[in-house]
Protein backbone atom coordinates (compact mmCIF):
# COMPACT_ATOMS: atom_id res chain seq x y z
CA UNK A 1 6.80 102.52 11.82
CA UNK A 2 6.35 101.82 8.29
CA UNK A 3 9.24 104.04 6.54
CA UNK A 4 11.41 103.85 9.08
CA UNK A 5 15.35 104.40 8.49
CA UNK A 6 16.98 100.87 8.85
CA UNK A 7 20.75 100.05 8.84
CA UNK A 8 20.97 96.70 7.98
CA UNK A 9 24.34 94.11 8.38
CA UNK A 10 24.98 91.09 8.00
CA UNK A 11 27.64 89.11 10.41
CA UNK A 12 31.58 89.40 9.69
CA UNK A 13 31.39 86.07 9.36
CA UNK A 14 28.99 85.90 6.20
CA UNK A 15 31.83 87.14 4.24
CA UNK A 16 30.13 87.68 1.06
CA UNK A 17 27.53 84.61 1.23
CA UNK A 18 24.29 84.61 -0.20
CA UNK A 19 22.30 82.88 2.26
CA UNK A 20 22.62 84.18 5.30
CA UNK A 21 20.41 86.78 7.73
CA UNK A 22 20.47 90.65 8.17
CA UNK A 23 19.88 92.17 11.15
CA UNK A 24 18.82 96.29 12.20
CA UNK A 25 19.80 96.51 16.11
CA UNK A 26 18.05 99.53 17.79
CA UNK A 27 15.26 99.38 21.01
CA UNK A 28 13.36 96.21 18.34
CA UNK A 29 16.12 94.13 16.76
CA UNK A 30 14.97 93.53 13.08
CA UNK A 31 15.87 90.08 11.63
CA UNK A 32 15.35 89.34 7.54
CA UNK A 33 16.57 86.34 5.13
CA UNK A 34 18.88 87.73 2.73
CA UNK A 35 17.19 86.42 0.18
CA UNK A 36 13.92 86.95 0.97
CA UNK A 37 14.64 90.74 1.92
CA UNK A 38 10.65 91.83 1.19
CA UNK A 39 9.15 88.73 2.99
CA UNK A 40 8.30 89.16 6.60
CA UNK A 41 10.71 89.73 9.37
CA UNK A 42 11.30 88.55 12.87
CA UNK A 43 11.50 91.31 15.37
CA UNK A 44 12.80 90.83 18.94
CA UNK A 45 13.22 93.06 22.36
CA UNK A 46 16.86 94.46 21.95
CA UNK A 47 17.22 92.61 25.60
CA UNK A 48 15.93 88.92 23.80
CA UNK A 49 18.73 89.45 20.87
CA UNK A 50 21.20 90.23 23.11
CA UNK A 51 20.59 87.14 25.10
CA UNK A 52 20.21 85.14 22.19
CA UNK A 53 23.97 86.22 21.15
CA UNK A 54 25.26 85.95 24.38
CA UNK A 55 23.45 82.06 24.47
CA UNK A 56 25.16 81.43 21.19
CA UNK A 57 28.66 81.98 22.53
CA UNK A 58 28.81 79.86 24.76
């Protein structure tokens, strides 16, 4: 949808960086360059982000 709502965030870990990501979690996970915030984004299967958080922790 093209205005759709978002709530963007960026990790705790960012802590007030510049250059990091943003992310809107929902049913499609919505991932933007800080940055870059009208450039394109990368969207993913809620299912596919959540194993692609759970991969990074390990």
């Amino acid at each position: 949808m093209l205005n759709e709502q978002r709530t963007w965030h960026k990790s705790t870990y960012s802590t007030g960086a510049q250059n990091c990501v943003e992310v809107a979690e929902g049913p499609t996970t919505h991932i933007r360059d800080t940055q870059n915030r009208a450039q394109a984004e990368l969207n993913l299967p809620a299912h596919e982000w959540a194993a692609f958080l759970t991969t990074l922790t390990r």
